[in-house]
C-alpha atoms as a PDB file:
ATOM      1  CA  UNK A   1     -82.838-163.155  14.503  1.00  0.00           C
ATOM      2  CA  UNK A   2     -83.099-159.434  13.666  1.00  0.00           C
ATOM      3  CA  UNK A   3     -82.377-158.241   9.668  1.00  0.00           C
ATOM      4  CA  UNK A   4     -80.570-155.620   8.890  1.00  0.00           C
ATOM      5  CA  UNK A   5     -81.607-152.198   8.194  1.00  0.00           C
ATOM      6  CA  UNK A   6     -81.891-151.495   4.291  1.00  0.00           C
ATOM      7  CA  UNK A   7     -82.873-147.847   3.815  1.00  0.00           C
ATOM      8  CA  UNK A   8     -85.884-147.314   0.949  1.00  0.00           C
ATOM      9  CA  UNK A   9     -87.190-143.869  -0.475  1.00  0.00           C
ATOM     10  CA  UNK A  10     -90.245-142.975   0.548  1.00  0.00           C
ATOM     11  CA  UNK A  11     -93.210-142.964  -1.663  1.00  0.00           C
ATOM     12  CA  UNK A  12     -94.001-139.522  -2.998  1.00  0.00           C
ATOM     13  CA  UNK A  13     -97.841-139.979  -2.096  1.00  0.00           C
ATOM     14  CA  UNK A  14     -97.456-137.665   1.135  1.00  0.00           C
ATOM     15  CA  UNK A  15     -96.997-134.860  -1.445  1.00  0.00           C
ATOM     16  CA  UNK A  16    -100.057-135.713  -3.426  1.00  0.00           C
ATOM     17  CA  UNK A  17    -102.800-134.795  -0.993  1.00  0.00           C
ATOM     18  CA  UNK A  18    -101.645-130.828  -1.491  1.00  0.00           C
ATOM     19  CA  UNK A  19    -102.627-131.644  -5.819  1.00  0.00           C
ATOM     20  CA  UNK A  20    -105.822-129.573  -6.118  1.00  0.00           C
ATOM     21  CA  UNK A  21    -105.359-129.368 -10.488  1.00  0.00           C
ATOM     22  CA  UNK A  22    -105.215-132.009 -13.140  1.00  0.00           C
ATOM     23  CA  UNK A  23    -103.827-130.914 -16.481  1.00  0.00           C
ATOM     24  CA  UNK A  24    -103.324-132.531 -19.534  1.00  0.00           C
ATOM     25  CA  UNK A  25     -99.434-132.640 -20.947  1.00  0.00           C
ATOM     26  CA  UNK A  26     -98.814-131.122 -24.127  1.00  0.00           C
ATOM     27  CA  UNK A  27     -96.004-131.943 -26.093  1.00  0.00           C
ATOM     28  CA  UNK A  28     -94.679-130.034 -29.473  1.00  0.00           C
ATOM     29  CA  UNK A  29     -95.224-132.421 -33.097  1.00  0.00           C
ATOM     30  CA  UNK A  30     -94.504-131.527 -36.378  1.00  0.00           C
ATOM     31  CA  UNK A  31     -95.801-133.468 -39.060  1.00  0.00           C
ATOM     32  CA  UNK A  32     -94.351-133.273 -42.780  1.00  0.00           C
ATOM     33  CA  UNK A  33     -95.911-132.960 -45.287  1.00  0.00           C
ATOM     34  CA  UNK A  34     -96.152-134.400 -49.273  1.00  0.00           C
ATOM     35  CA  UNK A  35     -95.275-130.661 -50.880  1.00  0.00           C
ATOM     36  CA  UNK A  36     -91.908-130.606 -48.411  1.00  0.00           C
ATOM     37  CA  UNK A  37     -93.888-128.356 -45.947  1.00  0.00           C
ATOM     38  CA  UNK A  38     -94.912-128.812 -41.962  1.00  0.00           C
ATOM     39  CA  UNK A  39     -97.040-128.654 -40.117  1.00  0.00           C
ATOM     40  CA  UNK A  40     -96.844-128.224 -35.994  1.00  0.00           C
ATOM     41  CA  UNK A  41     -99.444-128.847 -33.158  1.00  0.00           C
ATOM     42  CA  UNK A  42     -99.726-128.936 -29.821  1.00  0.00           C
ATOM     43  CA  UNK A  43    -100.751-133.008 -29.209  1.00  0.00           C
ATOM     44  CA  UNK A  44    -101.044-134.588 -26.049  1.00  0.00           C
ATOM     45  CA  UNK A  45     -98.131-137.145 -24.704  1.00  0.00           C
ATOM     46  CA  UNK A  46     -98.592-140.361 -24.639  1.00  0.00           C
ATOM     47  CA  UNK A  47     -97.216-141.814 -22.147  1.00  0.00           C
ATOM     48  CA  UNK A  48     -98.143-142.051 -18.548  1.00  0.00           C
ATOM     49  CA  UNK A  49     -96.827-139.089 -16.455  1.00  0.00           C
ATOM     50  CA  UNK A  50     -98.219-139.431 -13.234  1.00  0.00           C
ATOM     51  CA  UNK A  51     -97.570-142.791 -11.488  1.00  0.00           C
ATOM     52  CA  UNK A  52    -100.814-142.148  -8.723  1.00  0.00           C
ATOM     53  CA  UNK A  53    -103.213-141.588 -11.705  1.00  0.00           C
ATOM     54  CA  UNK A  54    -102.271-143.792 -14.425  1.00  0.00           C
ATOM     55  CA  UNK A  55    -103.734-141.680 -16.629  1.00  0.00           C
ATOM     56  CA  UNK A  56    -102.456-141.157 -20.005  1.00  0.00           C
ATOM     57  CA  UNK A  57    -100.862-137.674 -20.833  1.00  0.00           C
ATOM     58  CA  UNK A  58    -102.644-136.558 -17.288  1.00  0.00           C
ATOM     59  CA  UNK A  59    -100.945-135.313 -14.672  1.00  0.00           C
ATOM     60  CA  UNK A  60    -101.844-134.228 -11.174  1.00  0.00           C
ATOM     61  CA  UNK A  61    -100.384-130.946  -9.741  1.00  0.00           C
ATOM     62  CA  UNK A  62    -100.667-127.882  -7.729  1.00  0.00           C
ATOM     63  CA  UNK A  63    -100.115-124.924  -9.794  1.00  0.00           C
ATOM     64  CA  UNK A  64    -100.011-121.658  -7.416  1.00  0.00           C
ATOM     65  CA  UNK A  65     -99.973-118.633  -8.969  1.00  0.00           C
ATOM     66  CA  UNK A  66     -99.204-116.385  -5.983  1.00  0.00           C
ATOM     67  CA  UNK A  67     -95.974-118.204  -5.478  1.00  0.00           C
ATOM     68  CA  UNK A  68     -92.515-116.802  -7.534  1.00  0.00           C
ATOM     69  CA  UNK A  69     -89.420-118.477  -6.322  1.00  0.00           C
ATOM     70  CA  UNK A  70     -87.289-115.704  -5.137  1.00  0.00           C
ATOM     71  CA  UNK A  71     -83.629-115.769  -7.250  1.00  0.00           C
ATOM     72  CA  UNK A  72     -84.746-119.105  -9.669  1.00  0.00           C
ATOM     73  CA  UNK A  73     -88.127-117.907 -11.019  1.00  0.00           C
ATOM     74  CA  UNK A  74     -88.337-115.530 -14.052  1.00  0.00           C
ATOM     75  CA  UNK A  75     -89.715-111.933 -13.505  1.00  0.00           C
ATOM     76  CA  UNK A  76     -93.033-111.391 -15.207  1.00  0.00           C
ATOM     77  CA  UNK A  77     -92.487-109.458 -18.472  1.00  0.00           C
ATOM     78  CA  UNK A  78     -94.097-105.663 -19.333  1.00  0.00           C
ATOM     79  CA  UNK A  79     -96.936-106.177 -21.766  1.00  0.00           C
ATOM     80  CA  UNK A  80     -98.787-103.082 -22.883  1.00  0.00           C
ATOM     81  CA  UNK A  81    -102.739-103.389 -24.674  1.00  0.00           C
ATOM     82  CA  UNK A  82    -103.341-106.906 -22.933  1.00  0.00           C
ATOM     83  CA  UNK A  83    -103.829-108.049 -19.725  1.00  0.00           C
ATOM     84  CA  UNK A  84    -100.716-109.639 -18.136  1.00  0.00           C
ATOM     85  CA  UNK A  85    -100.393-113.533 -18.564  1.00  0.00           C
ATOM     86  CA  UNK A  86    -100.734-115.126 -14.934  1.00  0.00           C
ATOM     87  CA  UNK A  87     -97.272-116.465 -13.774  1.00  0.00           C
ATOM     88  CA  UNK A  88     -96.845-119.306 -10.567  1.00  0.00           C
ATOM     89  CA  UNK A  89     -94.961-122.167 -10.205  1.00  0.00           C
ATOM     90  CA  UNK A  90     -96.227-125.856 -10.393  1.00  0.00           C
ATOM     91  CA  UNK A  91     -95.379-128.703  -8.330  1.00  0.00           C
ATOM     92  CA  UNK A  92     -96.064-132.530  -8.983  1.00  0.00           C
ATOM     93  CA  UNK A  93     -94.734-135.887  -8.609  1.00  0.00           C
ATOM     94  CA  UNK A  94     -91.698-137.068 -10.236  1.00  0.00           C
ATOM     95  CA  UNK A  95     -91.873-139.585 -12.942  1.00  0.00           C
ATOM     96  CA  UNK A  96     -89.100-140.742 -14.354  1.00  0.00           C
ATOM     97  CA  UNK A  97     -89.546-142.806 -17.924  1.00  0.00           C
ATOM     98  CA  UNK A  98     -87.190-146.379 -18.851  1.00  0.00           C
ATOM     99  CA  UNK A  99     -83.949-144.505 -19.049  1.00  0.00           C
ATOM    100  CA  UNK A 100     -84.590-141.750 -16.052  1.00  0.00           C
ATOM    101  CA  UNK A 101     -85.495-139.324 -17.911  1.00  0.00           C
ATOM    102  CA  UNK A 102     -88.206-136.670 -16.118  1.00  0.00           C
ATOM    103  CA  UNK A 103     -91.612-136.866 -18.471  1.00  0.00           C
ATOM    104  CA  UNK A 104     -92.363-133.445 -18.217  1.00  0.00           C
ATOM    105  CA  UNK A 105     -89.689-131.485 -20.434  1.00  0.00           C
ATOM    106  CA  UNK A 106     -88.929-127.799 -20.797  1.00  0.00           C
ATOM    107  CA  UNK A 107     -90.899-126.173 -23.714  1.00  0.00           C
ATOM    108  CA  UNK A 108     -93.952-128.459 -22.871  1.00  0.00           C
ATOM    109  CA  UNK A 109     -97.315-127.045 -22.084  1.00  0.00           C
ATOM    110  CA  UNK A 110    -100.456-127.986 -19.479  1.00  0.00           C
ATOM    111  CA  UNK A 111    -103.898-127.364 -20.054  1.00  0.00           C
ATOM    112  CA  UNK A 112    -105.810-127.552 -16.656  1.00  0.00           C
ATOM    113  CA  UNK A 113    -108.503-129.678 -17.419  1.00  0.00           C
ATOM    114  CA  UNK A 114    -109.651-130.272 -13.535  1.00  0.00           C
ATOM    115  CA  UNK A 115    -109.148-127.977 -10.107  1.00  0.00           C
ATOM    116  CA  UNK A 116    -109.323-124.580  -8.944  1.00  0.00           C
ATOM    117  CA  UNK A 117    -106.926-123.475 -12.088  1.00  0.00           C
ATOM    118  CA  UNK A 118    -107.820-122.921 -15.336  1.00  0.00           C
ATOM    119  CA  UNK A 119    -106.013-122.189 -18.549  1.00  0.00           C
ATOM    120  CA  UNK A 120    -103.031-123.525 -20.769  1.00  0.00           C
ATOM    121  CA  UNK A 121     -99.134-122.797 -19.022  1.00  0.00           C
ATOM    122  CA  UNK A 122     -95.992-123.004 -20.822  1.00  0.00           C
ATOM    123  CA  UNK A 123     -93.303-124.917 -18.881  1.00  0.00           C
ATOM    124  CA  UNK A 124     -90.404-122.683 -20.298  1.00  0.00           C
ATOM    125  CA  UNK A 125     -87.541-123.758 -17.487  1.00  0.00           C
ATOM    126  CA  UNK A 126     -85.935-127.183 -16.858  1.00  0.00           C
ATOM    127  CA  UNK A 127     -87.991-128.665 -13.827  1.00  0.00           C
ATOM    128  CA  UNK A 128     -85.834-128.322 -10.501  1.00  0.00           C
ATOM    129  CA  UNK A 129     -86.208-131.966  -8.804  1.00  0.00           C
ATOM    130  CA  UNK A 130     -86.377-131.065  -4.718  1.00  0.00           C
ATOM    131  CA  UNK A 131     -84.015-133.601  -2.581  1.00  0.00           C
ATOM    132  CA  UNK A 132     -85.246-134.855   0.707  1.00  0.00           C
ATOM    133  CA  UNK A 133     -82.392-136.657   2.923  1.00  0.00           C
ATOM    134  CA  UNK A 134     -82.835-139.892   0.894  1.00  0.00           C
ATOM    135  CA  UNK A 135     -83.371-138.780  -2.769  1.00  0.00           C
ATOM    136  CA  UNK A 136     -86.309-136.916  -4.919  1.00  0.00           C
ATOM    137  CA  UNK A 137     -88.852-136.161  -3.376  1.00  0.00           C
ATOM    138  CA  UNK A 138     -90.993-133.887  -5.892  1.00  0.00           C
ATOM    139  CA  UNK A 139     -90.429-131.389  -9.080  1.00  0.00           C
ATOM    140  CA  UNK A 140     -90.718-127.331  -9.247  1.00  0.00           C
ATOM    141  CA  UNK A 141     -90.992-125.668 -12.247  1.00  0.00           C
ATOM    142  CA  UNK A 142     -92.003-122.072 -13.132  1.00  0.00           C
ATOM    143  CA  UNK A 143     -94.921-121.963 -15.340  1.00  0.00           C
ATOM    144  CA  UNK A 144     -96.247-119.095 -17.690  1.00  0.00           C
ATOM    145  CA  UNK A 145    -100.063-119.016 -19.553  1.00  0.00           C
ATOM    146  CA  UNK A 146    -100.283-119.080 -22.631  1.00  0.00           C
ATOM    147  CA  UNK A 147    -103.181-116.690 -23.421  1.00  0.00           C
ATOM    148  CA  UNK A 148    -103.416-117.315 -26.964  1.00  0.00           C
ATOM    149  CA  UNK A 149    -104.813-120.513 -26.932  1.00  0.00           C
ATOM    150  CA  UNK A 150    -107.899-121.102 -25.753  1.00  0.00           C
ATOM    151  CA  UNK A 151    -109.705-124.118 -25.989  1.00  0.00           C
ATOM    152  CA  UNK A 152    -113.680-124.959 -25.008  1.00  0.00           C
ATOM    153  CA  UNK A 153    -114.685-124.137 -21.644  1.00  0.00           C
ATOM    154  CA  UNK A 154    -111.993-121.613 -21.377  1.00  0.00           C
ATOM    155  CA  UNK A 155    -113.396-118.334 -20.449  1.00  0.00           C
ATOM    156  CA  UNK A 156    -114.639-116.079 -23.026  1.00  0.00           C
ATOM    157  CA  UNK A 157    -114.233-112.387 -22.700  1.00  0.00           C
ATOM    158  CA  UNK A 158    -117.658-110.791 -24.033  1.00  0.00           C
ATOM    159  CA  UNK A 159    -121.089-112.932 -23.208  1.00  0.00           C
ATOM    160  CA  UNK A 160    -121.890-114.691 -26.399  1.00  0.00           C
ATOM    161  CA  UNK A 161    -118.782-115.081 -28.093  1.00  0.00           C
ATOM    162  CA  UNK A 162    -116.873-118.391 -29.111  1.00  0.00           C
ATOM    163  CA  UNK A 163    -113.510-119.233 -28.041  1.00  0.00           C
END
């Protein structure tokens, strides 16, 4: 006796072999405080955003920063007395939280903590999900860096100095 067919969606794991960075989600907090005043931070999520890892707040991802979508990415903006911030897009695995809701949000930030990339990127767009023929298959979104924060191990610009 033969079943019938009952078509599935594919796991999202042939995707995952091209992740070559790990970065840690950052997510927007304010805290208030006794006086009436507030205070904001940048604090790691936590929940777990990356169903291959199961890592909390961690999420694996391929950030390429020679890549601009042509017609959906945001052209890099004129900066004069800096060096320009580095601008790519970043793809990863979609994980969706109880009420389908994608983890990763617009206005969140990465810091690369593992992988070829280094650095902290804004997520400033919504985070296009791309179809395959049976549903989502992975997320795009255009990141930007965020040169003003710098955390340990980041880089430092003169040999000696403290970030």
């Amino acid at each position: 006796m033969t079943t019938p067919y009952t078509p599935f969606a594919p796991s999202q794991a042939g995707l995952a072999v091209f992740y070559t960075s790990t970065v840690q989600v950052l997510r927007l907090t304010e805290t208030l405080q006794a006086g009436g005043g507030m205070t904001m931070s940048w604090q790691p999520v936590t929940t777990i955003v990356d169903p291959l890892t199961s890592v909390v707040g961690q999420l694996r991802c391929r950030i390429d920063l020679t890549h601009l979508r042509p017609g959906k990415d945001l052209p890099s903006p004129m900066v004069a007395g800096r060096a320009p911030d580095r601008v790519g897009v970043m793809y990863f695995s979609l994980s969706p939280d109880a009420n389908g809701a994608p983890q990763v949000l617009a206005a969140d930030r990465v810091r690369c903590v593992a992988g070829p990339i280094f650095g902290t990127f804004e997520v400033r767009l919504i985070p296009d999900v791309a179809q395959d023929l049976t549903g989502a298959h992975h997320a795009e979104v255009q990141v930007i860096e965020v040169s003003q924060q710098l955390g340990t191990g980041s880089p430092t610009p003169f040999p000696g100095s403290q970030p």
